[in-house]
C-alpha atoms as a PDB file:
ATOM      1  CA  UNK A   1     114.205 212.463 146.118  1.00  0.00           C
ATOM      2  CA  UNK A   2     116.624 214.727 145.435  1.00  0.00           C
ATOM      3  CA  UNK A   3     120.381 214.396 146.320  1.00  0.00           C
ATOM      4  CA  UNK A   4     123.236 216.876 147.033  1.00  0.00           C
ATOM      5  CA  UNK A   5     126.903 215.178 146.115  1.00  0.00           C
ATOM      6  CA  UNK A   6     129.719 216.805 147.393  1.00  0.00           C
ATOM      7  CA  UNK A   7     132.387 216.977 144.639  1.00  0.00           C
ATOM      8  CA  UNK A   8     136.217 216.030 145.691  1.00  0.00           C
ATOM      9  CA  UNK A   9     138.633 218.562 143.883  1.00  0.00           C
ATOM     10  CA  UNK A  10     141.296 220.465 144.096  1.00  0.00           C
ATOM     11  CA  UNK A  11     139.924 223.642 142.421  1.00  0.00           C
ATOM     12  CA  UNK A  12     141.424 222.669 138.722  1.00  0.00           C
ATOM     13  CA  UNK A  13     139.799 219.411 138.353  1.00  0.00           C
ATOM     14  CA  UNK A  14     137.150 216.516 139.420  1.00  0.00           C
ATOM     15  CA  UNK A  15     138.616 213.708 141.194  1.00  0.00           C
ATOM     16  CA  UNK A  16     137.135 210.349 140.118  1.00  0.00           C
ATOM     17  CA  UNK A  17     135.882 209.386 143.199  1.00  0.00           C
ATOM     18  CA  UNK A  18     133.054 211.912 142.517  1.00  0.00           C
ATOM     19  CA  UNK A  19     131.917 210.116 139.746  1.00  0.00           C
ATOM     20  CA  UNK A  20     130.963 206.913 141.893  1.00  0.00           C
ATOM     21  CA  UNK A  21     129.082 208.865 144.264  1.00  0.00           C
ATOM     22  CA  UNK A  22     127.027 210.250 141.041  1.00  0.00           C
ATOM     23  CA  UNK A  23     126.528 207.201 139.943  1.00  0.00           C
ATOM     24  CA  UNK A  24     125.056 205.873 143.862  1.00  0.00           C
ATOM     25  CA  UNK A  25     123.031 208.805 144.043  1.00  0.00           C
ATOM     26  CA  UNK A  26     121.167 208.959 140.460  1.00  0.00           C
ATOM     27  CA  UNK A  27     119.654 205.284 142.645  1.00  0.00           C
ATOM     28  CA  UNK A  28     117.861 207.827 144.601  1.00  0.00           C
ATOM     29  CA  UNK A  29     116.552 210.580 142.302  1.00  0.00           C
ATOM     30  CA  UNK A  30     117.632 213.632 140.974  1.00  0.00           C
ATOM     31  CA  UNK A  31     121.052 213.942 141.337  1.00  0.00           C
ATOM     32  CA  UNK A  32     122.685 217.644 142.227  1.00  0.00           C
ATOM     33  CA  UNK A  33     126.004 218.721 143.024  1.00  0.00           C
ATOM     34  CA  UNK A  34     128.143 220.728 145.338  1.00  0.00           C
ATOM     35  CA  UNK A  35     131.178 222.433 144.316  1.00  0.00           C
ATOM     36  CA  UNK A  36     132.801 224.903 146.760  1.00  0.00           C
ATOM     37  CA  UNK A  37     136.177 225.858 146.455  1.00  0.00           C
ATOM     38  CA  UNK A  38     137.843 229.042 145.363  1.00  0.00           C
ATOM     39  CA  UNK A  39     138.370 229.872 141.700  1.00  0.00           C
ATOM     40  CA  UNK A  40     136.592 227.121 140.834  1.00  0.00           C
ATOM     41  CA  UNK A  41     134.345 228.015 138.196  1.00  0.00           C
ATOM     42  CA  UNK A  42     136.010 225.892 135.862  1.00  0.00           C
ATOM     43  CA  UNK A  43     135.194 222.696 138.352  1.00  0.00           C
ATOM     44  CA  UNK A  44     131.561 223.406 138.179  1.00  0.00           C
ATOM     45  CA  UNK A  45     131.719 223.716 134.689  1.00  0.00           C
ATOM     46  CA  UNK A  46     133.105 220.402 134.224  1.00  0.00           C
ATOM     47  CA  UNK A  47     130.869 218.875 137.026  1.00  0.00           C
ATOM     48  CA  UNK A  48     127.948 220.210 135.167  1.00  0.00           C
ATOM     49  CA  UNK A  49     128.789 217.797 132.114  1.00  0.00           C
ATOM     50  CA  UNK A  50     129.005 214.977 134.382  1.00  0.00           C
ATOM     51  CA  UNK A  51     126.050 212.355 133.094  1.00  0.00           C
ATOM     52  CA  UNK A  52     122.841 212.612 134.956  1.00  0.00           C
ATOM     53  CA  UNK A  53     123.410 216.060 136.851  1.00  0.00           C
ATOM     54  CA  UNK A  54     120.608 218.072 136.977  1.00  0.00           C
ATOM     55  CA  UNK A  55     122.423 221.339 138.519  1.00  0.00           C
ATOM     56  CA  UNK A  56     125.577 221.883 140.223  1.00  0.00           C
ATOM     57  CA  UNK A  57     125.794 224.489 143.017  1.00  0.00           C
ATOM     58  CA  UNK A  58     129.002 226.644 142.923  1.00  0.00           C
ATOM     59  CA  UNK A  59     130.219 227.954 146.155  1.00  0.00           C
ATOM     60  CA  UNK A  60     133.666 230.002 145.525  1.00  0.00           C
ATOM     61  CA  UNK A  61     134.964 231.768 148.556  1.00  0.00           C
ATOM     62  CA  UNK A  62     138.433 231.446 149.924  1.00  0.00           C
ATOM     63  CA  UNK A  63     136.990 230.071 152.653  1.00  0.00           C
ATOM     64  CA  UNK A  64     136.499 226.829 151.476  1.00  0.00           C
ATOM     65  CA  UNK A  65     139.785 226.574 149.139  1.00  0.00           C
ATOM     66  CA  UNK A  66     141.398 223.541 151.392  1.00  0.00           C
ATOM     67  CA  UNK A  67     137.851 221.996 151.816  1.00  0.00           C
ATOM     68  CA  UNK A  68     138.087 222.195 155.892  1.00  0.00           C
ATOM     69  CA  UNK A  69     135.145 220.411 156.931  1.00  0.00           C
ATOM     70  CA  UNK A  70     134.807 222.913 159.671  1.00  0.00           C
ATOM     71  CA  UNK A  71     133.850 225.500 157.026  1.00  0.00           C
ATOM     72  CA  UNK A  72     131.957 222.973 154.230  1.00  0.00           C
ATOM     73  CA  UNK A  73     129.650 221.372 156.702  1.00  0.00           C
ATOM     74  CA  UNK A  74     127.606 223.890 157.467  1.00  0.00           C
ATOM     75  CA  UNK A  75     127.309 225.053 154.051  1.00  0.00           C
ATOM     76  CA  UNK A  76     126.098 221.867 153.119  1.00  0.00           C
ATOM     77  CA  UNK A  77     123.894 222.209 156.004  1.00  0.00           C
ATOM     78  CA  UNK A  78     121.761 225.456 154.811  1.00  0.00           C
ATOM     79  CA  UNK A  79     121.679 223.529 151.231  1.00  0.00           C
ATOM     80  CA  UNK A  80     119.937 220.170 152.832  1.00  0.00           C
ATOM     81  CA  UNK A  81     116.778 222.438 153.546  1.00  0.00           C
ATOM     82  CA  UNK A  82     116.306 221.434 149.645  1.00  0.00           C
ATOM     83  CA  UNK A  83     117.786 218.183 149.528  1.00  0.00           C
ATOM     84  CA  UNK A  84     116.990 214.677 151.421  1.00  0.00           C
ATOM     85  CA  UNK A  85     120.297 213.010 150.697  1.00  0.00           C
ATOM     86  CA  UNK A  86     123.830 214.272 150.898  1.00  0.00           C
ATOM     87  CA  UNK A  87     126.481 211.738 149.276  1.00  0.00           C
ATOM     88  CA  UNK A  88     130.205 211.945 149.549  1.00  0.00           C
ATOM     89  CA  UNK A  89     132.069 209.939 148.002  1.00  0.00           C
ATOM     90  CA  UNK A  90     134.455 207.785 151.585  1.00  0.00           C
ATOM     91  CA  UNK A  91     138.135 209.055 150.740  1.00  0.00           C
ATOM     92  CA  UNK A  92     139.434 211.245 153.488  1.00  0.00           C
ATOM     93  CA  UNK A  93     137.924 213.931 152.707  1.00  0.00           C
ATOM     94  CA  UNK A  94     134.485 213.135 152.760  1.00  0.00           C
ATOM     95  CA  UNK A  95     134.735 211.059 155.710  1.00  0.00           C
ATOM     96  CA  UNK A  96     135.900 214.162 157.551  1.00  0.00           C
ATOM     97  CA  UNK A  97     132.721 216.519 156.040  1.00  0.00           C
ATOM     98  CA  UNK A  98     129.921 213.620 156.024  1.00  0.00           C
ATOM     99  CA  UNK A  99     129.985 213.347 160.022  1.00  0.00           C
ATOM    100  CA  UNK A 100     130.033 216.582 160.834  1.00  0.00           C
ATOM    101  CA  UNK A 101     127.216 217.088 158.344  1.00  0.00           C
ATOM    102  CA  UNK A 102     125.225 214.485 160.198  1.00  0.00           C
ATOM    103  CA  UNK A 103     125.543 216.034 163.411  1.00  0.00           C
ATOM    104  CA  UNK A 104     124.027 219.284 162.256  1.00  0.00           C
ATOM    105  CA  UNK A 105     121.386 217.684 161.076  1.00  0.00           C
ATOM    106  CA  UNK A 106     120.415 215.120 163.841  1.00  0.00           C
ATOM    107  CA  UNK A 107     120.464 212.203 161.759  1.00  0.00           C
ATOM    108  CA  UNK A 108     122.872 208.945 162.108  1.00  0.00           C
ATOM    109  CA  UNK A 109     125.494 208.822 159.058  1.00  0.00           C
ATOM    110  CA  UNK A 110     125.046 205.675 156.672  1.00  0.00           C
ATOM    111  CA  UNK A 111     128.724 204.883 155.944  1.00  0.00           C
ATOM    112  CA  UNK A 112     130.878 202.976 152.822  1.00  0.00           C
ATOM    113  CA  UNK A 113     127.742 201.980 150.919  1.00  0.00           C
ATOM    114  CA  UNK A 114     128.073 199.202 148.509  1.00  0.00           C
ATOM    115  CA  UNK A 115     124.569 199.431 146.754  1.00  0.00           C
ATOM    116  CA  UNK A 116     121.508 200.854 147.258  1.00  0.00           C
ATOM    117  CA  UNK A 117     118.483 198.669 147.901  1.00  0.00           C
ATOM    118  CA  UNK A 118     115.282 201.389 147.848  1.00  0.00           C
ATOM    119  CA  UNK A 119     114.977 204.934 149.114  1.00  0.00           C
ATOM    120  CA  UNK A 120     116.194 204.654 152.355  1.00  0.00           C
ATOM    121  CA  UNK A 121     117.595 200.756 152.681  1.00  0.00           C
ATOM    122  CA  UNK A 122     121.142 200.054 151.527  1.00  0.00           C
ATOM    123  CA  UNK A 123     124.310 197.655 152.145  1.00  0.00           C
ATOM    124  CA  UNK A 124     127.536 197.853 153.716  1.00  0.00           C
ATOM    125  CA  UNK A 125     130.756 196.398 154.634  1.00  0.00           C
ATOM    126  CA  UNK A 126     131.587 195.142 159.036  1.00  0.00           C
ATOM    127  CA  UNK A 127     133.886 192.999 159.846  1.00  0.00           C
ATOM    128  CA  UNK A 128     136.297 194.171 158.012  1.00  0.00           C
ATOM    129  CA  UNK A 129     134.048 193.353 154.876  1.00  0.00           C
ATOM    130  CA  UNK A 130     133.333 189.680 155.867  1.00  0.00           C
ATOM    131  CA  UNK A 131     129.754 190.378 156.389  1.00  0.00           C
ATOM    132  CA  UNK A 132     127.585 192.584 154.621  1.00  0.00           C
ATOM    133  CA  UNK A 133     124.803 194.208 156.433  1.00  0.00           C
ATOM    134  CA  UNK A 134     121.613 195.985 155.027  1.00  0.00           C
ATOM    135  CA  UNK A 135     120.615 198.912 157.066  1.00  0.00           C
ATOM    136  CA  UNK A 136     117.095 201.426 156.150  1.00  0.00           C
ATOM    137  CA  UNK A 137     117.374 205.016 157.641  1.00  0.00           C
ATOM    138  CA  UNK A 138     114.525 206.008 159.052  1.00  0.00           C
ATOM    139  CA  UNK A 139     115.926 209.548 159.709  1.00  0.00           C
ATOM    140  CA  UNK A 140     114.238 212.270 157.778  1.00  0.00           C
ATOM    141  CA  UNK A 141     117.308 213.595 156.089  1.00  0.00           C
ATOM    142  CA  UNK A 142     120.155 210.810 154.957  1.00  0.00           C
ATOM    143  CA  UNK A 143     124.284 211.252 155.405  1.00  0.00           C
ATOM    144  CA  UNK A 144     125.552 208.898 153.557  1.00  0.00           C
ATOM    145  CA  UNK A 145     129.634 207.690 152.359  1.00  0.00           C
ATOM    146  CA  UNK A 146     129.899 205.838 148.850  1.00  0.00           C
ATOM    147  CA  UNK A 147     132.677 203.569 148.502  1.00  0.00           C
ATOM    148  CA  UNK A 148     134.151 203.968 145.065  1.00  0.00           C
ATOM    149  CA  UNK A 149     134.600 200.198 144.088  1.00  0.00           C
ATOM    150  CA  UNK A 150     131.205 199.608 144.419  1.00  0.00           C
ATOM    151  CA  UNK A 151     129.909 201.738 141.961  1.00  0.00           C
ATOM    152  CA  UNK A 152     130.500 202.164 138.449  1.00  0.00           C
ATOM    153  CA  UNK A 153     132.054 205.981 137.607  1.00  0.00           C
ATOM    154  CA  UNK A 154     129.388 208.259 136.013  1.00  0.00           C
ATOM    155  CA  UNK A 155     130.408 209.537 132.369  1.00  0.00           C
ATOM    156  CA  UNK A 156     132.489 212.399 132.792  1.00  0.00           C
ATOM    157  CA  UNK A 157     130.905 213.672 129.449  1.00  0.00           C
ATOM    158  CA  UNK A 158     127.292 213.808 127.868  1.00  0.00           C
ATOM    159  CA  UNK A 159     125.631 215.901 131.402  1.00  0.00           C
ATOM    160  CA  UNK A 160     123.949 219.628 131.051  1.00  0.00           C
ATOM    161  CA  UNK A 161     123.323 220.424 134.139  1.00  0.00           C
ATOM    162  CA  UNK A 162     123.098 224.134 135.331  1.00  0.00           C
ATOM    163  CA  UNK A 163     125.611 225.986 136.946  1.00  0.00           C
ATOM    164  CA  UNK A 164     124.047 228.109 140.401  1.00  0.00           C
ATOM    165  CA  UNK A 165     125.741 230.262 142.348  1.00  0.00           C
ATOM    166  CA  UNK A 166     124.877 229.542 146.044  1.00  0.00           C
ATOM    167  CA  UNK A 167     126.823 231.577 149.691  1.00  0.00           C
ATOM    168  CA  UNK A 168     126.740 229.875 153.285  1.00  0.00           C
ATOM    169  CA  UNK A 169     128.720 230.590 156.001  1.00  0.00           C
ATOM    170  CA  UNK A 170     132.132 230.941 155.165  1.00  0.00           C
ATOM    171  CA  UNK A 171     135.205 231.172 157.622  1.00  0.00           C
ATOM    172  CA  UNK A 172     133.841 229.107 161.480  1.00  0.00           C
ATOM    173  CA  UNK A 173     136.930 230.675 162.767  1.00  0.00           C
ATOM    174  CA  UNK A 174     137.746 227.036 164.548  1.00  0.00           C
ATOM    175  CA  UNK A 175     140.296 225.848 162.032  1.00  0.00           C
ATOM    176  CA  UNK A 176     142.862 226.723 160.007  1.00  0.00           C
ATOM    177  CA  UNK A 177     144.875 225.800 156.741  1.00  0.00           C
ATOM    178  CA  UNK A 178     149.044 225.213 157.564  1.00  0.00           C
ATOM    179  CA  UNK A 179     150.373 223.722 154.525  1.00  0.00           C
ATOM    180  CA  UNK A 180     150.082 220.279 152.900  1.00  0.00           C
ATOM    181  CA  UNK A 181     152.943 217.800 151.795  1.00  0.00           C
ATOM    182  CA  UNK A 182     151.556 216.352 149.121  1.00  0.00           C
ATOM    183  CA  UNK A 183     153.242 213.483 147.426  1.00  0.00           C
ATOM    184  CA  UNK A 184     154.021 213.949 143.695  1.00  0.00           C
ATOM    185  CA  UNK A 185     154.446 210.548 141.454  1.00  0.00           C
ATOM    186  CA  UNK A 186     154.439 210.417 138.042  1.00  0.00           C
ATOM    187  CA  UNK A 187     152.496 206.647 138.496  1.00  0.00           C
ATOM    188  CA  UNK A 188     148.719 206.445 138.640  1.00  0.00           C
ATOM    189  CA  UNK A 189     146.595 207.028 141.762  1.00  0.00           C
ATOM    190  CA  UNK A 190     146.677 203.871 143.912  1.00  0.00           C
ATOM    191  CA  UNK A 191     142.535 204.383 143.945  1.00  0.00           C
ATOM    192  CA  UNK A 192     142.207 205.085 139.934  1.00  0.00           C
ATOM    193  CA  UNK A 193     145.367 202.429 138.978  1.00  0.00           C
ATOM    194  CA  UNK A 194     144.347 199.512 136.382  1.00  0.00           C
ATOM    195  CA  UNK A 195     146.890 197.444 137.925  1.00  0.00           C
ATOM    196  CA  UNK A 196     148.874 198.088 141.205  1.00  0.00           C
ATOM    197  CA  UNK A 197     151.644 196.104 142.272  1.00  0.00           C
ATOM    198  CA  UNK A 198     151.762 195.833 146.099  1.00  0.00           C
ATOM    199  CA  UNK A 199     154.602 194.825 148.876  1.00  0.00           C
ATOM    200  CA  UNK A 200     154.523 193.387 151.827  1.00  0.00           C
ATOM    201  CA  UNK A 201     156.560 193.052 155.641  1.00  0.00           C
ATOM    202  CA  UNK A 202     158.695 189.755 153.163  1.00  0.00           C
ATOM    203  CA  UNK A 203     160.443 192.580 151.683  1.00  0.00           C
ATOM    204  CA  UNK A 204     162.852 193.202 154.680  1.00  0.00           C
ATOM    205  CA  UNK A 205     163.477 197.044 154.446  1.00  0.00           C
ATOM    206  CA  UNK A 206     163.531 200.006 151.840  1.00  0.00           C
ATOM    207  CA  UNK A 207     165.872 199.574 150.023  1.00  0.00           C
ATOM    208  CA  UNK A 208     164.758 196.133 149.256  1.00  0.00           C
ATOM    209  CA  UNK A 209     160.874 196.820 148.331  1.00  0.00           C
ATOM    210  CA  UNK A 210     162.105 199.233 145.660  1.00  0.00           C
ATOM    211  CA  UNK A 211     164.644 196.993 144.553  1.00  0.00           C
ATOM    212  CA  UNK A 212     161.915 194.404 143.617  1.00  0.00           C
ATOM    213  CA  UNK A 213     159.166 195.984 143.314  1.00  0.00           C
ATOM    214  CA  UNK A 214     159.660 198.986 141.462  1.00  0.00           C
ATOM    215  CA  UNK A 215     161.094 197.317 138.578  1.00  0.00           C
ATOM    216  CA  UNK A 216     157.883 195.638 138.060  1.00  0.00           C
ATOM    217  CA  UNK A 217     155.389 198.386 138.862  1.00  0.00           C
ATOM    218  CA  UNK A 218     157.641 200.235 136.085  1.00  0.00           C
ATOM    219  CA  UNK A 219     157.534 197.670 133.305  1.00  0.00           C
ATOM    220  CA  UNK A 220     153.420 197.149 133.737  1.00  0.00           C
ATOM    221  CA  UNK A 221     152.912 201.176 134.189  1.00  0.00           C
ATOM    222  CA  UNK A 222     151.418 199.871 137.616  1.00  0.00           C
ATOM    223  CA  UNK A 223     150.543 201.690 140.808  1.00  0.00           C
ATOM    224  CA  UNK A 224     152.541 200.889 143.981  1.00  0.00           C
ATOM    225  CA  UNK A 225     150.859 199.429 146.996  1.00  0.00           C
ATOM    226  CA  UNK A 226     152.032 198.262 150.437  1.00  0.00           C
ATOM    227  CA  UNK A 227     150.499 196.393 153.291  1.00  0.00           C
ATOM    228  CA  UNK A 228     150.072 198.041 156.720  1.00  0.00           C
ATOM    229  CA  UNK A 229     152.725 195.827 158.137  1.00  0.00           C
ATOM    230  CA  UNK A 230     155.336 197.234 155.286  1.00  0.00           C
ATOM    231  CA  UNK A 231     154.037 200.633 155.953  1.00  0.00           C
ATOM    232  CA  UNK A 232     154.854 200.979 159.688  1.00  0.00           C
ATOM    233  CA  UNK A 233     158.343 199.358 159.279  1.00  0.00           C
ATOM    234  CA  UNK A 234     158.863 202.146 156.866  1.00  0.00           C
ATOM    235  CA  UNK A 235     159.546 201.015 153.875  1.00  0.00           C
ATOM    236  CA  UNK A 236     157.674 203.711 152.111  1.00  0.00           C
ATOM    237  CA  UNK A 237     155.038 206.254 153.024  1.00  0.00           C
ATOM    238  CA  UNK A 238     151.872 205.790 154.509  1.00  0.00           C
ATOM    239  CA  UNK A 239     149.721 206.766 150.981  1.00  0.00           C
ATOM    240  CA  UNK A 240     151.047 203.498 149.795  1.00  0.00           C
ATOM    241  CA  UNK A 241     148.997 201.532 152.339  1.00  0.00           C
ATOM    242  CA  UNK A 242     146.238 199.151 150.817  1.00  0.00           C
ATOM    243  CA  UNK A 243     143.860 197.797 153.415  1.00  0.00           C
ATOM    244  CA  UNK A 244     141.035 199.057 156.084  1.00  0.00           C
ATOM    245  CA  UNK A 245     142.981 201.571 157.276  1.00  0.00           C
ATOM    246  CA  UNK A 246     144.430 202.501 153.639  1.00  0.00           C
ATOM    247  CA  UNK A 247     142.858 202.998 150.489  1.00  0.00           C
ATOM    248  CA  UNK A 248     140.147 200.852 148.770  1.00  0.00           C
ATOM    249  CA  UNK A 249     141.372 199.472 145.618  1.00  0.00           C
ATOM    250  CA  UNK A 250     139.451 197.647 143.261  1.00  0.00           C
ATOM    251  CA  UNK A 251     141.882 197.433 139.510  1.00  0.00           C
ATOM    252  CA  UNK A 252     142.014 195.483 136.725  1.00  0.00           C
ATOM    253  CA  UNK A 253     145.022 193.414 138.266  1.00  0.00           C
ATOM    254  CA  UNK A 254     146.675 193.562 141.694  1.00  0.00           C
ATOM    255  CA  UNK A 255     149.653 191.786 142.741  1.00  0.00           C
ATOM    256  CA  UNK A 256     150.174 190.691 146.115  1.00  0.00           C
ATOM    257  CA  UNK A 257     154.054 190.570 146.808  1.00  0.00           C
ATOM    258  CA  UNK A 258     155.495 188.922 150.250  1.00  0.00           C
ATOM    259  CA  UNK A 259     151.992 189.971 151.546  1.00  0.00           C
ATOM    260  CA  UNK A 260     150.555 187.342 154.072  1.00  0.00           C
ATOM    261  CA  UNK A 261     146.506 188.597 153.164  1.00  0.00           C
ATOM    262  CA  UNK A 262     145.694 189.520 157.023  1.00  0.00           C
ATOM    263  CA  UNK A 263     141.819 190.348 157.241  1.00  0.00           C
ATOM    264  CA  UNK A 264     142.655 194.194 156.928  1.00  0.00           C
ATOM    265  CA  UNK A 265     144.498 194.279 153.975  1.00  0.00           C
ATOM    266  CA  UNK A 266     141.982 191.964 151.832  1.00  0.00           C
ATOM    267  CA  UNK A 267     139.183 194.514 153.273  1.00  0.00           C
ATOM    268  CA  UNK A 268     140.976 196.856 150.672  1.00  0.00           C
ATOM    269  CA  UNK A 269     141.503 195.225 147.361  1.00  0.00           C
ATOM    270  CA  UNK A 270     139.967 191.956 147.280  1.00  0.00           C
ATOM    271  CA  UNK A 271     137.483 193.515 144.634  1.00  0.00           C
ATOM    272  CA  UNK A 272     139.922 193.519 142.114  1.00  0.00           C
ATOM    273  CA  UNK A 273     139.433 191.852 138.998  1.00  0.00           C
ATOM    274  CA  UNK A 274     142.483 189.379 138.946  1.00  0.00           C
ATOM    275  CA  UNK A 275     144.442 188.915 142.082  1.00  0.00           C
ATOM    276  CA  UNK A 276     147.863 187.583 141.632  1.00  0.00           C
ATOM    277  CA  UNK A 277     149.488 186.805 144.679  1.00  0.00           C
ATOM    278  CA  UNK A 278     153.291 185.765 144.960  1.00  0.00           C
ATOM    279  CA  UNK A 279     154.548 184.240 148.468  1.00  0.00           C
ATOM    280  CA  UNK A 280     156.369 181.623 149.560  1.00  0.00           C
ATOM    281  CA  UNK A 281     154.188 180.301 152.238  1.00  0.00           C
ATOM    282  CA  UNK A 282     151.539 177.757 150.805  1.00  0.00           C
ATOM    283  CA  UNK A 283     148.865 178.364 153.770  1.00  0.00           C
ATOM    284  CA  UNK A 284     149.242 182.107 153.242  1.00  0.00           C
ATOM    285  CA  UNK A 285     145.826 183.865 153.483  1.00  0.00           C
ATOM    286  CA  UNK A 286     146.286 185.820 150.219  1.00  0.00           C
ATOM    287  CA  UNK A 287     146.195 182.498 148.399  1.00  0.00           C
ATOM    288  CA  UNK A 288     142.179 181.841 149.095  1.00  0.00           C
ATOM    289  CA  UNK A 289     140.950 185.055 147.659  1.00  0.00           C
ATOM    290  CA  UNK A 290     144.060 184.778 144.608  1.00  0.00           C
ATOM    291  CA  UNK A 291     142.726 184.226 141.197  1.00  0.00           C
ATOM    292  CA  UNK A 292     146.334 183.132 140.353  1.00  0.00           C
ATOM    293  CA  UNK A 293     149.306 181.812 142.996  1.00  0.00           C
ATOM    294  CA  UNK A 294     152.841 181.276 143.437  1.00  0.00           C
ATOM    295  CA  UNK A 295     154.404 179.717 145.878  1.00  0.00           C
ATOM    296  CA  UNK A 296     157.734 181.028 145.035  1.00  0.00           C
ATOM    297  CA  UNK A 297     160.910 182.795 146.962  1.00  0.00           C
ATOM    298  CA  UNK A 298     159.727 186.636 145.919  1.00  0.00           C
ATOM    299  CA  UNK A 299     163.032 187.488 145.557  1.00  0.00           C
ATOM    300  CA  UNK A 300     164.069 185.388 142.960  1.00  0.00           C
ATOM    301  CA  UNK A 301     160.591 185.304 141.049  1.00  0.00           C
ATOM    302  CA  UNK A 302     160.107 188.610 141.250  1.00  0.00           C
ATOM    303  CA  UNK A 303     163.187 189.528 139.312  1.00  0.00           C
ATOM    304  CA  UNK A 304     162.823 187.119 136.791  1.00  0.00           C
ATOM    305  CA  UNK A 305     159.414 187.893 135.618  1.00  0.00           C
ATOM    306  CA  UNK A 306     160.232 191.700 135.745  1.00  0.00           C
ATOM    307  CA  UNK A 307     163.088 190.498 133.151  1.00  0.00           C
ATOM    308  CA  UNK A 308     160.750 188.625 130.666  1.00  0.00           C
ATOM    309  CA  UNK A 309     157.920 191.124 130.377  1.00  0.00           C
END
């Protein structure tokens, strides 16, 4: 079988949730990659050293420089004539190309995988991750999401794959690029963190959360997480958000701050290694999945262990 992964970048570098989905689809067969972008030769050329890629297919047209799926999924469309599997790995962007991919082609999308069980049978998260189905395709072609805490991230190093220039159809015409706020921090990606340090509604407002929290995320060089519930009562931005409807986490540590554990925030980072959680309600949620509890007043805890680290 041989697999087509679409590579998340922003035309300078991989992103590491590509290496998951490299690492999902080498399950299947032989493992090939898509890199389209513009002036992104020097993507492809790392993507081709990524362990157990066979060849990486480089698609550099200004057309596809903001990765619009409107423009991407068709591309990937004319490239599935010589693939059975396309793999992205489920961060925003690939949830916005896989679907449309899938409805070019006819075929239901497999979405959020957690392993894969045989050629066409593999797992996946519903209810909010409280069950785990296993699902088998029988669709001719598969569409399928990887979730990147599931899978172990393919060596960036020791690949030779070959580098092929491939064309598609470039600009659809139905969408364009305005601009993008991104948000610059100097602290590691929430999805790539070792240890993230997350806050919850308990904190009261703004001003507060960074009061406690910061500190701490500073001294352990930690990411900085929120629940959903901290997140719409604005106490910072909506890329901080941990949960179903956030990002999937999965670090070394992750500390749970004034966070209750509601089903859709444990959907998002109860794979972490240790879970800390620090709350002052002793039938809190959080405290059945934590590895370690306190039932504590955060904001005198909080401050004091910042202090002694």
């Amino acid at each position: 079988m041989k697999t087509l992964v679409w590579v998340e970048h922003d035309n300078a570098s991989v992103k590491d949730a590509t290496l998951s989905a490299v690492t999902a689809a080498g399950k299947l067969g032989e493992v090939h990659l898509l890199v389209a972008g513009a002036g992104c030769a020097g993507v492809a050329d790392a993507a081709a050293k990524i362990a157990g890629v066979g060849k990486v297919h480089l698609a550099d047209n200004a057309a596809y420089e903001h990765a619009l799926a409107e423009n991407i999924a068709p591309l990937v469309v004319d490239l599935m004539g010589h693939h059975d599997a396309f793999i992205c790995p489920a961060t925003t962007t690939g949830k916005n190309i896989a679907p449309r991919v899938a409805a070019l082609l006819d075929v239901m999308q497999i979405s959020d995988i957690l392993s894969v069980e045989g050629d066409k049978t593999f797992t996946r998260p519903i209810y909010a991750g409280n069950a785990i189905a296993t699902v088998t395709s029988s669709d001719p072609k598969l569409v399928i999401t990887v979730r990147g805490t599931a899978f172990e991230k393919a060596a960036s190093e020791g690949g030779s794959g070959s580098v092929e220039a491939v064309s598609g159809p470039a600009d659809a015409g139905i969408s364009s690029f305005v601009s993008a706020e991104i948000a610059k921090s100097e602290r590691p990606e929430l999805t790539s963190a070792k240890v993230i340090v997350s806050g919850g509604r308990a904190l009261k407002d703004a001003e507060t959360f960074q009061d406690v929290i910061i500190p701490l995320a500073d001294k352990l060089g930690a990411g900085v997480g929120a629940s959903r519930a901290a997140v719409d009562a604005g106490y910072v931005p909506n890329d901080y958000q941990v949960g179903q409807t956030g990002k999937i986490v999965a670090p070394e540590v992750y500390i749970a701050i004034g966070i209750s554990g509601a089903i859709q925030h444990l959907a998002g980072m109860k794979d972490s290694k240790v879970i800390i959680a620090i709350n002052k309600d002793e039938d809190a949620p959080i405290f059945q999945v934590a590895d370690i509890g306190l039932v504590a007043d955060l904001f005198k805890a909080v401050p004091e262990l910042t202090e002694k680290l």
